[in-house]
Protein backbone atom coordinates (compact mmCIF):
# COMPACT_ATOMS: atom_id res chain seq x y z
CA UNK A 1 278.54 129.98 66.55
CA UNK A 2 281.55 131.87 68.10
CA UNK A 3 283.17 134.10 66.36
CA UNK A 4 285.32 136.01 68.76
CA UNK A 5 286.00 137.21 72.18
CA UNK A 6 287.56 140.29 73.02
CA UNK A 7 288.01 143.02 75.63
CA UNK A 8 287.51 146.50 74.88
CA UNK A 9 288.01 149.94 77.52
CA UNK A 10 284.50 151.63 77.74
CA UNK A 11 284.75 154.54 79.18
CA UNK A 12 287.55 153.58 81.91
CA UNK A 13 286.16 149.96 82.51
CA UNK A 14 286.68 146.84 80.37
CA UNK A 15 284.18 145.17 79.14
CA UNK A 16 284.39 141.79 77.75
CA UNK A 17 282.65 141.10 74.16
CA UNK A 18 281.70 137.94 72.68
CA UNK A 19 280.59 137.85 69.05
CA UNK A 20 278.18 134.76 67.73
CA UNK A 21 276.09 134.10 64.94
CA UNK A 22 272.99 132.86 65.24
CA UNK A 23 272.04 131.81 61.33
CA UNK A 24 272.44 134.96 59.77
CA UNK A 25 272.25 137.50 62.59
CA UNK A 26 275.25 139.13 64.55
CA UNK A 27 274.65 139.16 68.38
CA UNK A 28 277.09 140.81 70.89
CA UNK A 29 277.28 139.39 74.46
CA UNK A 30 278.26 141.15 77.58
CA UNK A 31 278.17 138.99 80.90
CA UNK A 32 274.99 137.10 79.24
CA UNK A 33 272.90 140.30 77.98
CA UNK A 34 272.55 140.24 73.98
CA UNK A 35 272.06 142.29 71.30
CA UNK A 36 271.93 142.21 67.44
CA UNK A 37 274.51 144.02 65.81
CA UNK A 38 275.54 145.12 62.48
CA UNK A 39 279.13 145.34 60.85
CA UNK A 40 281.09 148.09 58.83
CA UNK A 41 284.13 149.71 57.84
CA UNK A 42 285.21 152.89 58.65
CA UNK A 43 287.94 154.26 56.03
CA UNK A 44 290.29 155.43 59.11
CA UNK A 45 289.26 152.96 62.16
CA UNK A 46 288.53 149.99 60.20
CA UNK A 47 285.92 147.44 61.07
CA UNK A 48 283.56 147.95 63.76
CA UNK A 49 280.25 146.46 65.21
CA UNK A 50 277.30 148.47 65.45
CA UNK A 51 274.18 147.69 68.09
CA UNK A 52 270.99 149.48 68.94
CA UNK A 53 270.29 147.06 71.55
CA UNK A 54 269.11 148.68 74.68
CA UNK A 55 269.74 146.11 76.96
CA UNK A 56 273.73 145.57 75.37
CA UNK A 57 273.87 149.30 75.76
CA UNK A 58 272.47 149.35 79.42
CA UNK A 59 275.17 146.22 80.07
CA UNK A 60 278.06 147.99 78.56
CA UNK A 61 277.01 151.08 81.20
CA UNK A 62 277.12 153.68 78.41
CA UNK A 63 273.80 155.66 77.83
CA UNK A 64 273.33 156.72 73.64
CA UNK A 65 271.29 155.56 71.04
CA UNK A 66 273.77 152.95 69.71
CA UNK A 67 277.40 152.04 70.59
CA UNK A 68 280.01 151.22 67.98
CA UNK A 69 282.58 148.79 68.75
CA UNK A 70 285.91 148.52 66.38
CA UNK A 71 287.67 144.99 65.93
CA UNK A 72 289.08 143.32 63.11
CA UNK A 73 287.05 140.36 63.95
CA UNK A 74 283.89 142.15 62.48
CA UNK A 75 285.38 141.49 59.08
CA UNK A 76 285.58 137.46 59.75
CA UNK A 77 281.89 137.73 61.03
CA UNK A 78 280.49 139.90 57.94
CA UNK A 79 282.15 137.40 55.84
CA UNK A 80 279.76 134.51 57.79
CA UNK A 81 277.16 136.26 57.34
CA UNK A 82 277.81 136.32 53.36
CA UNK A 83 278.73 132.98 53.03
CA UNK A 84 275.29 132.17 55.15
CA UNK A 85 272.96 134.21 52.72
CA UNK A 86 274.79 133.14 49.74
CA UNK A 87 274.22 129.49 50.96
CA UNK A 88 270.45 129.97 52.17
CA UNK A 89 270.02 131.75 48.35
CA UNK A 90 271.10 128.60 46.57
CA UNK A 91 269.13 126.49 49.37
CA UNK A 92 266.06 128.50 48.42
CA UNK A 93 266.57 128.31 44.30
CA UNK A 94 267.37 124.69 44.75
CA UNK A 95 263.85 123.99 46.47
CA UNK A 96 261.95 126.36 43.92
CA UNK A 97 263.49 124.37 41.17
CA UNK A 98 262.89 121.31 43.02
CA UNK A 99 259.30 122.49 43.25
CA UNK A 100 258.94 123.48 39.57
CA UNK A 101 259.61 120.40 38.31
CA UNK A 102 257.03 118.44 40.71
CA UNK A 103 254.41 120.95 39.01
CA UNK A 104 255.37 120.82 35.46
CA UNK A 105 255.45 116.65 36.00
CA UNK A 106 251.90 116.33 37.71
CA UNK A 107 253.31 115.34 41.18
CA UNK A 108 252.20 118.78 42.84
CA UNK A 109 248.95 120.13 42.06
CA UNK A 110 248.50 124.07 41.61
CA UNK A 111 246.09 125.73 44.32
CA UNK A 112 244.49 128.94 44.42
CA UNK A 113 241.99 130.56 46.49
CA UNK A 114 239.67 133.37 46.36
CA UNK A 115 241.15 136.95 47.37
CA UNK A 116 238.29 138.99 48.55
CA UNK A 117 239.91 142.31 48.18
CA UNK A 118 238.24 145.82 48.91
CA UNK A 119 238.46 147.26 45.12
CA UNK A 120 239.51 143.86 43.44
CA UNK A 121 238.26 140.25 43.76
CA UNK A 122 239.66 137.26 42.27
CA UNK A 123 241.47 133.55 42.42
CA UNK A 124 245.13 133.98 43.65
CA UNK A 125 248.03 132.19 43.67
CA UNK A 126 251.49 132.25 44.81
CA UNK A 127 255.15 131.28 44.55
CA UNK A 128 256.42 128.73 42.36
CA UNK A 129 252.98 128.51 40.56
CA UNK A 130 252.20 132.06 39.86
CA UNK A 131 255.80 132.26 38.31
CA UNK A 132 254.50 129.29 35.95
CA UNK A 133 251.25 130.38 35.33
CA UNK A 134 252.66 133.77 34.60
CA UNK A 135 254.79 131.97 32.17
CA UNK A 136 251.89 130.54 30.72
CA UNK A 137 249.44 134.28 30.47
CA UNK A 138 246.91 132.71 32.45
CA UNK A 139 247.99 135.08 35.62
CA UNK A 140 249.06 138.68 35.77
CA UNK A 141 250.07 140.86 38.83
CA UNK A 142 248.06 143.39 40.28
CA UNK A 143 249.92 146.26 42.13
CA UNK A 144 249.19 145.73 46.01
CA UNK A 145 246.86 142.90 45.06
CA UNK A 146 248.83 140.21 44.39
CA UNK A 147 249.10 137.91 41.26
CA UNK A 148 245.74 137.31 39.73
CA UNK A 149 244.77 134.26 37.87
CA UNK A 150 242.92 133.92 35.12
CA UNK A 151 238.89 132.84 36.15
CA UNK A 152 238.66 130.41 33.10
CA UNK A 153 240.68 128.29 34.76
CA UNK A 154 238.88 127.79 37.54
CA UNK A 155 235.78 128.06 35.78
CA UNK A 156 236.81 124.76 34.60
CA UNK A 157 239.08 122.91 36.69
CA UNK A 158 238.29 124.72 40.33
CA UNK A 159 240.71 125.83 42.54
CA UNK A 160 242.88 123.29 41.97
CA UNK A 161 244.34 121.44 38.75
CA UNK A 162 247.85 120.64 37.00
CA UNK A 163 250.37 122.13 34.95
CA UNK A 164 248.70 119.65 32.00
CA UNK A 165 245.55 121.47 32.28
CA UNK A 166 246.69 124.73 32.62
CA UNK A 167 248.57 124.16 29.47
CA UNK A 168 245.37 122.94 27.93
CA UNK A 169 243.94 126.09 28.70
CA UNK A 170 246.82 128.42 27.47
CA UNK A 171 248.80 126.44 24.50
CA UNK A 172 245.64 127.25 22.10
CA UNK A 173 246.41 131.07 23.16
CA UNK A 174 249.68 131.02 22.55
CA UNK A 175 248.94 129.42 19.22
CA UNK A 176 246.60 131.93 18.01
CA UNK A 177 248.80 134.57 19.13
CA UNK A 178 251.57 133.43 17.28
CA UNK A 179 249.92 133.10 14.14
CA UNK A 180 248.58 136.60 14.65
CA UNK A 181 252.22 138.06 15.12
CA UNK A 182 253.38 135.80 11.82
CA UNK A 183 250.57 137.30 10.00
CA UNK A 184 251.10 140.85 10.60
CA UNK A 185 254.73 140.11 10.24
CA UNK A 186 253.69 138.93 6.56
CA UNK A 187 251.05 141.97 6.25
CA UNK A 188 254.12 144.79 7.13
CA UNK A 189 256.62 142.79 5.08
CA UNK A 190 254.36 143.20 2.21
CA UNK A 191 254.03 147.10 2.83
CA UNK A 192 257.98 147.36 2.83
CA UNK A 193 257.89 144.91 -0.44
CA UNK A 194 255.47 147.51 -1.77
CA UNK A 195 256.99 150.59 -0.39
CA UNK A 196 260.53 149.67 -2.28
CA UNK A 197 258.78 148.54 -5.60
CA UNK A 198 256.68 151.38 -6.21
CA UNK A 199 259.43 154.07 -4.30
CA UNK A 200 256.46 155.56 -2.10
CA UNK A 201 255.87 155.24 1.35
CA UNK A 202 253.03 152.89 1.83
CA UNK A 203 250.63 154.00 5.00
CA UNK A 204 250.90 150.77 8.31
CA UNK A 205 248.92 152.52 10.93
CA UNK A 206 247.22 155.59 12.07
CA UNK A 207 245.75 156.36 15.19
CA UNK A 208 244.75 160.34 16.85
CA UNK A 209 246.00 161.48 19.85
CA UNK A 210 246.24 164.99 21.51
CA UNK A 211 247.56 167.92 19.88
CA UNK A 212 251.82 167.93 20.67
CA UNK A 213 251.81 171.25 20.13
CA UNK A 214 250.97 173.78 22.39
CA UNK A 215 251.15 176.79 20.33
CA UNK A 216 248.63 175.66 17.90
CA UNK A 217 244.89 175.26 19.37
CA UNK A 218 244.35 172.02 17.58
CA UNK A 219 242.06 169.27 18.79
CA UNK A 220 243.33 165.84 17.95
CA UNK A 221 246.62 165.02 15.94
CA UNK A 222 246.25 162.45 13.24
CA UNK A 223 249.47 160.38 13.43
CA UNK A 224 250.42 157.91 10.47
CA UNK A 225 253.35 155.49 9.97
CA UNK A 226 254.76 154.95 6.55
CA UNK A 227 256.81 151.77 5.37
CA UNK A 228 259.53 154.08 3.41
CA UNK A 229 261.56 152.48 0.05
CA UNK A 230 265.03 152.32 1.88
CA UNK A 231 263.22 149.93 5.02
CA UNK A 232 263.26 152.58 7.51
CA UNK A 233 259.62 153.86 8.99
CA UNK A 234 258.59 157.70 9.05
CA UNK A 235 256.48 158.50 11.55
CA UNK A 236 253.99 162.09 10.56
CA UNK A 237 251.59 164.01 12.58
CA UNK A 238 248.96 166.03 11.34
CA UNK A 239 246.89 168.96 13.62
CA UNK A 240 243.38 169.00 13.00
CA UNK A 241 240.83 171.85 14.31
């Protein structure tokens, strides 16, 4: 696509300038040489192209690193080039949906295959999927591995199976969860229920960890967490030698 044609005086000789866009990519062309360029704004010369193009350079007949170009036409191109991205963005969300639903309905199966990595080995899977299966706890990213999926899956269903089964893996996880959380919801609502009855703290948790304090020459702190009377929790630390 065209965006402009100009002349410009380089250095004593004029040089004519097209500007297209290919997709989402500026090029300049002088006499039929191209380059990619980029576009800006400089607060006092206003909008400019920039290439690093060493053939558009070598055309042009100036010999740098890069040659800056200013025309207001490099606003009407950056402006493309937004509306372009913006467009390819929704393009792309509108097939991942599109995509997510054919998984979650049965029509496209999930695949993964075997990542045979040099500290880490196991099934992976990608994309749409791995977002769903993330969804679901049954995968979990590795840093500079990838997304790793859980091997009970394809202990049972192989390396490749539905949303449904997936499910029937993970929905009696999530169940048990859930009724874990509710029942230590229940177990620290009856501390506070205790706590404000009584008007004594009433001991949640405890756990050791190192000694916060460098001027003592303690081994392990004992930390507690009390359920206080007015609802609040209070949070002590005791040094031990």
């Amino acid at each position: 696509m065209k965006v402009a044609e100009f002349v410009k005086d380089v250095k004593g000789k004029k040089v004519i300038f097209k500007v297209l866009v290919d997709d989402q990519t500026i090029v300049l062309d002088v006499n039929g040489v191209q380059g990619t360029a980029i576009v800006g704004k400089h607060p006092q010369h206003g909008w400019y192209y920039q290439s690093y193009s060493d053939e558009l350079l070598k055309a042009i007949g100036i010999k740098a690193s890069n040659v800056a170009i200013t025309h207001e036409s490099a606003e009407k191109a950056a402006e493309i080039i937004a509306q372009r991205k913006e467009e390819a963005k929704k393009e792309a969300e509108l097939k991942r949906e599109e995509e997510k639903q054919r998984i979650i309905t049965g029509k496209q199966k999930i695949k993964v295959h075997f990542h045979d990595g040099e500290y880490l080995s196991g099934w992976e899977v990608v994309g749409v999927a791995a977002d769903l299966l993330k969804e679901l706890g049954l995968a979990r990213y590795v840093s500079g591995w990838g997304m790793i999926v859980d091997s009970e899956l394809v202990n049972r269903f192989g390396d490749e199976f539905t949303y449904q089964q997936a499910k029937e893996v993970a929905d009696p996880r999530i169940k048990a969860k859930k009724e874990k959380e509710e029942a230590q919801k229940r177990i620290l609502q009856a501390k506070f229920d205790e706590a404000k009855k009584t008007g004594k703290p009433v001991e949640i948790n405890r756990w050791t960890e190192e000694c916060s304090d460098p001027e003592e020459e303690c081994d392990l702190d004992i930390v507690v967490e009390y359920a206080m009377p007015d609802g609040s929790v209070e949070r002590l630390r005791h040094h031990t030698w």
